[in-house]
Protein backbone atom coordinates (compact mmCIF):
# COMPACT_ATOMS: atom_id res chain seq x y z
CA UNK A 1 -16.05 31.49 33.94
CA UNK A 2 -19.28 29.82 33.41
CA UNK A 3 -19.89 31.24 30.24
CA UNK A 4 -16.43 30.62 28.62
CA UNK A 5 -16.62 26.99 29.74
CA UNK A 6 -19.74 26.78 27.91
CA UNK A 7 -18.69 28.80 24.93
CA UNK A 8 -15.66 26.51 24.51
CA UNK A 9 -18.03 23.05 25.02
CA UNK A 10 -20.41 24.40 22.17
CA UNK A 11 -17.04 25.28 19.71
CA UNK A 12 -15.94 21.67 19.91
CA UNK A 13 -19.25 20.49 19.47
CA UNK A 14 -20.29 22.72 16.09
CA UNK A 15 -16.31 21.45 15.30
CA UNK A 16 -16.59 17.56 15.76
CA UNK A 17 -20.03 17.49 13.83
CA UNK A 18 -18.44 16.97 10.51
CA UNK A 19 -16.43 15.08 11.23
CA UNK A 20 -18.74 12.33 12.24
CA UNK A 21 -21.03 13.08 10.29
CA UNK A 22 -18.12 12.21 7.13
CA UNK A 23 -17.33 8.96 8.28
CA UNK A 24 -20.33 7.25 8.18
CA UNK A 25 -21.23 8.23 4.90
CA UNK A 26 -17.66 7.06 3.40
CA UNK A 27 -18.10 3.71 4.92
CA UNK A 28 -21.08 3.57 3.34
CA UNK A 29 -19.80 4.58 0.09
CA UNK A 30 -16.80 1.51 0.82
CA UNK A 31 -19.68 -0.74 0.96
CA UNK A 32 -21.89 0.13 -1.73
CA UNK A 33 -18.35 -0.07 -3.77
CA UNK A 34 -17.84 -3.61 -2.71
CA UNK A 35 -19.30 -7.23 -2.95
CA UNK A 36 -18.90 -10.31 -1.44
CA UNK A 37 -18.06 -13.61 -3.54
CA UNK A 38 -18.27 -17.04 -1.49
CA UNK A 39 -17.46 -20.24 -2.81
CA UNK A 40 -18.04 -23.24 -1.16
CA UNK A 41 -15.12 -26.05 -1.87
CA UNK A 42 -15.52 -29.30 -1.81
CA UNK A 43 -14.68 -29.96 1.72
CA UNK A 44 -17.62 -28.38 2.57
CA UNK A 45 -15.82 -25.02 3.57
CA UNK A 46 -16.95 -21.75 2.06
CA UNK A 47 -13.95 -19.74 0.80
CA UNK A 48 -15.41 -15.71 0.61
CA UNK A 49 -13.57 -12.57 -0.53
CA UNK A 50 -14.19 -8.98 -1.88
CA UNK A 51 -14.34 -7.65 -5.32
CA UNK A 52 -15.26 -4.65 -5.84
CA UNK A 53 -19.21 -3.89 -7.32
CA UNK A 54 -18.41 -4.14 -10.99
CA UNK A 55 -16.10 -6.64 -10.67
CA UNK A 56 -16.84 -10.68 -11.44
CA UNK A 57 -16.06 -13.34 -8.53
CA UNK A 58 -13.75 -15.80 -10.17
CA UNK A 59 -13.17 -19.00 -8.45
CA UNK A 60 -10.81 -21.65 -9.57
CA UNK A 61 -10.61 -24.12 -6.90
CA UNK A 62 -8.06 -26.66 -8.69
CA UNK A 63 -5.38 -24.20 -8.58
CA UNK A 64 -6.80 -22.61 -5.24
CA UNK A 65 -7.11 -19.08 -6.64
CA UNK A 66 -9.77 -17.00 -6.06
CA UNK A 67 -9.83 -13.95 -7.00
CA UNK A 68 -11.48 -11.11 -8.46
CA UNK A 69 -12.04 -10.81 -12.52
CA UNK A 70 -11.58 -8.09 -15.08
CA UNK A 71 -15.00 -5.80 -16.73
CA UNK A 72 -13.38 -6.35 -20.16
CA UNK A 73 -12.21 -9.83 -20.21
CA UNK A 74 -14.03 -11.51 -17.55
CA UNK A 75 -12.43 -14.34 -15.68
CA UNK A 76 -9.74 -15.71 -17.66
């Protein structure tokens, strides 16, 4: 009985270690993918969002739109 319970506790074990091992490299891959743009308004705030890596941080704060920009065209 001993041996089964320890059979079964070393099946789950070898089963759950890809799993855990997969997540942490995909979140790390999600960061690495992403960037942070802040912009601080005139009230003194700081307005931050994501874009991804490749991606400009556009910032119009007359029109309160910030977003993120194109590769080709840029922030338009």
């Amino acid at each position: 009985m001993l041996r089964m319970l320890a059979f079964v506790a070393l099946a789950v074990a070898i089963i759950a270690t890809p799993f855990a091992l997969g997540t942490t490299s995909t979140a790390q891959a999600a960061k690495a993918a992403t960037k942070v743009c802040k912009h601080k308004l005139a009230t003194g705030k700081i307005k931050t969002w994501r874009c991804g890596a490749d991606q400009p941080c556009c910032a119009s704060e007359m029109l309160n739109y910030y977003t993120c920009g194109s590769k080709v065209l840029g922030c338009l």
